[in-house]
N, C-alpha and C. Protein backbone atom coordinates (compact mmCIF):
# COMPACT_ATOMS: atom_id res chain seq x y z
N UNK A 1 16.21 19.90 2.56
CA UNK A 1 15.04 19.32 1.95
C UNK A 1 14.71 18.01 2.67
N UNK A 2 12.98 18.07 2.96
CA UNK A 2 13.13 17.06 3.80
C UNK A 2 13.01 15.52 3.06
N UNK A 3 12.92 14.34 3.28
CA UNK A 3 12.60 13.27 2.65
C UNK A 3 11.66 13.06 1.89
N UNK A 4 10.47 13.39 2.19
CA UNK A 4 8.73 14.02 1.71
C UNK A 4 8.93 15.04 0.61
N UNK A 5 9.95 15.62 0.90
CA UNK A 5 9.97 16.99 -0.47
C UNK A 5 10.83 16.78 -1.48
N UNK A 6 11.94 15.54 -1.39
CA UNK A 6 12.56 15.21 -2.40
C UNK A 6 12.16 14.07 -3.22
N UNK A 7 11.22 13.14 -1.99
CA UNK A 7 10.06 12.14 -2.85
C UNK A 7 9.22 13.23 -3.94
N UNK A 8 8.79 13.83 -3.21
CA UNK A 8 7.58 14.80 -4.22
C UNK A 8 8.08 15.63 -5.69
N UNK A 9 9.44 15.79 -5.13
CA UNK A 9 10.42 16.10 -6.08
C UNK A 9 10.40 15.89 -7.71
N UNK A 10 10.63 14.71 -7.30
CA UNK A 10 11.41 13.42 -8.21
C UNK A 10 10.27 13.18 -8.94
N UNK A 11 9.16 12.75 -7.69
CA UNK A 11 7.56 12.49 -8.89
C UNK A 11 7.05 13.32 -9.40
N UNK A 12 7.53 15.09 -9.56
CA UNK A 12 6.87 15.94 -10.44
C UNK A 12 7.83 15.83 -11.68
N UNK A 13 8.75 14.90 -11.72
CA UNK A 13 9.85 14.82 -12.84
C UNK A 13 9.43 13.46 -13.41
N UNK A 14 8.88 12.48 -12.53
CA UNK A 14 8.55 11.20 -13.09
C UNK A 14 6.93 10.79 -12.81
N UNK A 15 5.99 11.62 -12.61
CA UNK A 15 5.08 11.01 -11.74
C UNK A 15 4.50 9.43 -12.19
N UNK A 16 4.46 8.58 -12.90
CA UNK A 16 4.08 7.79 -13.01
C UNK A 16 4.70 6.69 -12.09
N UNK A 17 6.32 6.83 -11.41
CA UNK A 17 7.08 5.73 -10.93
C UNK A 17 6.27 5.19 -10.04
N UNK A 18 6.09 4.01 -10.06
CA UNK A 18 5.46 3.05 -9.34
C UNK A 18 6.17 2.91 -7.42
N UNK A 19 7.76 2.84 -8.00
CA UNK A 19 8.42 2.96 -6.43
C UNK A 19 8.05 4.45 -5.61
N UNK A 20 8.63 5.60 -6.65
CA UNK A 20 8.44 6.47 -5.90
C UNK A 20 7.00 6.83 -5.45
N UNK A 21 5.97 6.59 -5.87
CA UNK A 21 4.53 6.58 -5.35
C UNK A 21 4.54 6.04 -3.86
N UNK A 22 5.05 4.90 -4.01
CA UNK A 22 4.87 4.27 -2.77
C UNK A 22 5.94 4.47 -1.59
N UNK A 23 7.07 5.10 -2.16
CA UNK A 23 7.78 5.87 -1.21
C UNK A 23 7.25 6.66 -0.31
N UNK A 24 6.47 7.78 -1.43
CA UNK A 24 6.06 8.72 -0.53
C UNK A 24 4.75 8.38 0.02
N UNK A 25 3.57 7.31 -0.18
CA UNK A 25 3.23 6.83 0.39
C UNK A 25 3.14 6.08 1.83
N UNK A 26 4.47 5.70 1.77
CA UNK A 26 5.07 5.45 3.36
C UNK A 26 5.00 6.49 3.76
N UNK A 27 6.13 7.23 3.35
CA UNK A 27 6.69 8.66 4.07
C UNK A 27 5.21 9.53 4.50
N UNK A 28 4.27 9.48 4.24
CA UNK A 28 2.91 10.11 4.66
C UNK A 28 2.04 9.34 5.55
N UNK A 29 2.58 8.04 5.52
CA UNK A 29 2.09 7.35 6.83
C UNK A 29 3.02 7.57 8.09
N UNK A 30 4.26 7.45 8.02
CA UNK A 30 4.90 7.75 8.99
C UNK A 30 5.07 9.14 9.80
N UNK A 31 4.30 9.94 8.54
CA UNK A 31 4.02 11.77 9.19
C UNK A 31 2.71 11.77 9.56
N UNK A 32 2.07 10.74 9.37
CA UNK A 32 0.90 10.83 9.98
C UNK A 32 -0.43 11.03 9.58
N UNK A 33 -0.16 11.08 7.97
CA UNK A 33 -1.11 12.03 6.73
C UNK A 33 -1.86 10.68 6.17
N UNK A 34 -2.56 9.83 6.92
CA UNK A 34 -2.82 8.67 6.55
C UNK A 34 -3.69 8.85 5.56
N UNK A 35 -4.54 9.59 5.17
CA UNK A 35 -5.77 9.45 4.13
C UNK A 35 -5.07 9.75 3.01
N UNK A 36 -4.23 10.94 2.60
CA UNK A 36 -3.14 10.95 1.80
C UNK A 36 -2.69 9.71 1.31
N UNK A 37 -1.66 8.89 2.53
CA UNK A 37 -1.05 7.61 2.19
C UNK A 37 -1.64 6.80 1.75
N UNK A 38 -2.90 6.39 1.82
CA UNK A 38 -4.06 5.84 1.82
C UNK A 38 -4.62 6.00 0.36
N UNK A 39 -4.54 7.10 -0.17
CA UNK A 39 -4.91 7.74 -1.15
C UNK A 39 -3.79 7.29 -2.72
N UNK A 40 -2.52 7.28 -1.96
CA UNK A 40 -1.40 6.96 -3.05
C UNK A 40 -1.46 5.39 -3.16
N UNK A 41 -1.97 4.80 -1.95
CA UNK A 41 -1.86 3.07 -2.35
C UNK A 41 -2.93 2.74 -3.04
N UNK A 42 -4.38 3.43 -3.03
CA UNK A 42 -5.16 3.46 -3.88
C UNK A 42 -4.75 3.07 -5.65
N UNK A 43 -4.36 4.32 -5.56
CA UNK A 43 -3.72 4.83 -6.89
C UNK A 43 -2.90 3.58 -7.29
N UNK A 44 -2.10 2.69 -6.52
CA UNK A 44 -1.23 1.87 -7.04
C UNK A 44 -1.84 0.37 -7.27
N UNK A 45 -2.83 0.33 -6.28
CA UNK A 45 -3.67 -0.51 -6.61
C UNK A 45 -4.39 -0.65 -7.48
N UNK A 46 -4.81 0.56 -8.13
CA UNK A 46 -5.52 0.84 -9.42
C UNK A 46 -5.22 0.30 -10.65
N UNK A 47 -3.31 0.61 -10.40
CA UNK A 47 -2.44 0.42 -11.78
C UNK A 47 -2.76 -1.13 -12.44
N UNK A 48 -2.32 -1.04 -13.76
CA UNK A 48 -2.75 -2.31 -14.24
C UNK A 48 -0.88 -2.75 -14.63
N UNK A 49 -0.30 -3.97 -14.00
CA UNK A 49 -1.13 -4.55 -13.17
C UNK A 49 -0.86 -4.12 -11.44
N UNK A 50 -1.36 -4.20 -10.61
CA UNK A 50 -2.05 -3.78 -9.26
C UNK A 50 -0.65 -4.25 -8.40
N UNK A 51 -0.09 -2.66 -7.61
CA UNK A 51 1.24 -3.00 -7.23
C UNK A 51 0.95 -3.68 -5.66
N UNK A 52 1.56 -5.19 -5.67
CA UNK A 52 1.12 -5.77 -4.37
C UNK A 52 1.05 -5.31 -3.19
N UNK A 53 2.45 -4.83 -2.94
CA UNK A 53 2.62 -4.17 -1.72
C UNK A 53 2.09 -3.46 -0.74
N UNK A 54 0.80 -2.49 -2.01
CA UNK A 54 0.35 -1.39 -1.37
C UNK A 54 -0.74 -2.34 -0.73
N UNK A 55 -1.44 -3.69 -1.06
CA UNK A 55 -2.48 -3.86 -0.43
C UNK A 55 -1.78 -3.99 0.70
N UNK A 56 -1.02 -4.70 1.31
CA UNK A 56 -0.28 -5.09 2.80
C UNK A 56 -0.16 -4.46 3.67
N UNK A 57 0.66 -3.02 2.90
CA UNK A 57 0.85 -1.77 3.53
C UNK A 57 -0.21 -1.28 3.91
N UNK A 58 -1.46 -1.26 2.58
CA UNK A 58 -2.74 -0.27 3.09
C UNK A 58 -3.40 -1.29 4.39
N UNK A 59 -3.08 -2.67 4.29
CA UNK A 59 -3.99 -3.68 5.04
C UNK A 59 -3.63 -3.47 6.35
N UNK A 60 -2.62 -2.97 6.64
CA UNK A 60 -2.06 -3.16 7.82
C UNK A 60 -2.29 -1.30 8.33
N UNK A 61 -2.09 -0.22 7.26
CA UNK A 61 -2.71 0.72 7.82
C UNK A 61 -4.05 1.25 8.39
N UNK A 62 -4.74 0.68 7.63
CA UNK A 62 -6.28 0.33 8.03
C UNK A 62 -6.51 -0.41 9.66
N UNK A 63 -5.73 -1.06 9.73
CA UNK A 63 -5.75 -2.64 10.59
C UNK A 63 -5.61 -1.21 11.94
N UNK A 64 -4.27 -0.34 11.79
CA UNK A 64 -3.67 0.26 12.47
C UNK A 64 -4.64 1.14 13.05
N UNK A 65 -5.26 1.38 12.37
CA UNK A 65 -6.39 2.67 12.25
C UNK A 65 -7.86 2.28 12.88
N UNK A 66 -7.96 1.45 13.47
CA UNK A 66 -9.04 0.33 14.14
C UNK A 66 -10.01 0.46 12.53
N UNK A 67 -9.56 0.37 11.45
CA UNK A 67 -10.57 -0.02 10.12
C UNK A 67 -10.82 -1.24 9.71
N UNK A 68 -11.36 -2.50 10.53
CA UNK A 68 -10.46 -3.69 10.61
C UNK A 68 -11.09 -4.31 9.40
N UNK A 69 -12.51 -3.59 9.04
CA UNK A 69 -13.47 -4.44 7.78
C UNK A 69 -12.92 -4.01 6.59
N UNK A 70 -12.25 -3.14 6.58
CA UNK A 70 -11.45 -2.28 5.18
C UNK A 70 -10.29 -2.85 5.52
N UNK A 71 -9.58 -3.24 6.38
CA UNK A 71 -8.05 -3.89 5.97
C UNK A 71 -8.77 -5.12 5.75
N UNK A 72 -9.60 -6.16 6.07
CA UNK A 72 -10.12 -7.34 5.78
C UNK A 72 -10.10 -7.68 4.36
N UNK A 73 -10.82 -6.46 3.73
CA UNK A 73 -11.23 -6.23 2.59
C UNK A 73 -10.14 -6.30 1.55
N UNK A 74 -9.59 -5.49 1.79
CA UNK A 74 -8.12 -4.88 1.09
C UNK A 74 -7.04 -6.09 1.01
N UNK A 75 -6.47 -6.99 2.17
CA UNK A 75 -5.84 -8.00 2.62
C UNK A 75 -6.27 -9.07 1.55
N UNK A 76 -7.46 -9.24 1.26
CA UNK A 76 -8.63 -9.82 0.59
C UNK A 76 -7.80 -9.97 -0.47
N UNK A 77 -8.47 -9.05 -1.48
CA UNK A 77 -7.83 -8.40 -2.89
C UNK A 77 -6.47 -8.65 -2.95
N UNK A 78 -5.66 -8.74 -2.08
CA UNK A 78 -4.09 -8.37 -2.06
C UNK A 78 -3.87 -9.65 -2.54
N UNK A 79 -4.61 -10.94 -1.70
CA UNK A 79 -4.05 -12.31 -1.32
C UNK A 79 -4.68 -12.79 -2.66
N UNK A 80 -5.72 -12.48 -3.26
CA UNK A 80 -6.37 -12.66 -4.49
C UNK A 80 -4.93 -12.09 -5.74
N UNK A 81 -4.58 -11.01 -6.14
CA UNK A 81 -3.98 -10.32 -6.87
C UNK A 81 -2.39 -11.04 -6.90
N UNK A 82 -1.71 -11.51 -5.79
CA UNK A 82 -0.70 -11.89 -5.58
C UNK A 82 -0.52 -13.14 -6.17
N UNK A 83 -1.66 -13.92 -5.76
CA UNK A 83 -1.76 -15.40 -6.52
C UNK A 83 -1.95 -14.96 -7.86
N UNK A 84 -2.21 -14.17 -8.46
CA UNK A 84 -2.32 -13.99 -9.92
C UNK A 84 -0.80 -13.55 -10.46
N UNK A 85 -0.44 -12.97 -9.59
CA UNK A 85 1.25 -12.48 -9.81
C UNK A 85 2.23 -13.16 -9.80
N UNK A 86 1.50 -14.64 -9.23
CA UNK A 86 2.89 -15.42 -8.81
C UNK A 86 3.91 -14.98 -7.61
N UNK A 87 3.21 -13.98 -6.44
CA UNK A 87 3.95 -13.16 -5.97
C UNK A 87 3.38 -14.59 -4.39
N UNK A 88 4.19 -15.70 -4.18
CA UNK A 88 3.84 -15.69 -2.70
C UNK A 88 4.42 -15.81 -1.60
N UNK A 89 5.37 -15.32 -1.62
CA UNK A 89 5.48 -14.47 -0.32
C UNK A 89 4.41 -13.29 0.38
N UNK A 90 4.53 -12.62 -0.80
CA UNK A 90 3.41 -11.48 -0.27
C UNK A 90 2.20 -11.93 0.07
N UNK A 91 1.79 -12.87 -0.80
CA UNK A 91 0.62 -13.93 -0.32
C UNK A 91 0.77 -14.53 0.83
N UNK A 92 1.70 -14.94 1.43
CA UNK A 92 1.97 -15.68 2.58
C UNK A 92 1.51 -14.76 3.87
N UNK A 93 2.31 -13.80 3.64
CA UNK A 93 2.20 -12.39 4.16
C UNK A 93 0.89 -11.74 4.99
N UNK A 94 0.25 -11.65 3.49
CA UNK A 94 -0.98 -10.67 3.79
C UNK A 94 -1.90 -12.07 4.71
N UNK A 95 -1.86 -13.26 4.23
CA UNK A 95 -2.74 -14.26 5.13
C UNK A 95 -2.44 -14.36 6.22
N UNK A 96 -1.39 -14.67 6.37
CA UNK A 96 -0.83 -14.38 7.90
C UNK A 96 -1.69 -13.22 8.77
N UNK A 97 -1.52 -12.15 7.96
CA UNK A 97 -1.88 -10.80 8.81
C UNK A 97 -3.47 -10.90 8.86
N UNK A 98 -4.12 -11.27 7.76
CA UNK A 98 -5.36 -11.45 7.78
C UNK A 98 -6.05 -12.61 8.77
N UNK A 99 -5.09 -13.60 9.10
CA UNK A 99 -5.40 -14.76 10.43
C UNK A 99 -5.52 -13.91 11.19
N UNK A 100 -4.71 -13.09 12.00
CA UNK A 100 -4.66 -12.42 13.22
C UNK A 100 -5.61 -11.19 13.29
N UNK A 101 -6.24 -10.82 12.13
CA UNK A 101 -7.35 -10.00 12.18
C UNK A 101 -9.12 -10.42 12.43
N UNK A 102 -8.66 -11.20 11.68
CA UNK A 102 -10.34 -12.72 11.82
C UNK A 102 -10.32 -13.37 13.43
């Protein structure tokens, strides 16, 4: 079983987990299934409240993807959401990445 099929696994037993979402979220960027991956950070971004990570991840997949006004965007929201979280590192983070995109 591959890594992708035991992520998918687990979330037809838990689908709500916040980690495993974004597990296999990676795991579909790294196979290459970006709109998919793309699709699950959505989803996590959605959640209330809005799981940081995925903006970074999605910011930087976008970025990857020459989408540079949609990781702008996204990076945006992230650096917005994080300061609300008290999260800054990740804030530190996503600005950083967002300097080198501007």
């Amino acid at each position: 079983m591959t890594r992708r099929e035991q992520l998918e696994s687990m979330l037809a037993d838990s689908p709500e987990d916040t980690f495993l979402r974004y597990a296999l979220a990676m795991e579909l960027e790294s196979e290459g299934e970006n709109e998919r991956s793309l699709s699950l950070h959505q989803g996590l971004i959605a959640d209330e409240p809005p799981y940081v990570p995925s903006f970074f991840m999605s910011g930087q997949q976008l970025a990857d993807l020459d989408r540079t006004d949609e990781a702008i965007e996204i990076l945006r929201q992230g650096i917005e959401q994080a300061g609300l979280q008290g999260d800054d590192h990740a804030k530190a983070e996503m600005i950083s990445f967002l300097q080198s995109l501007e």
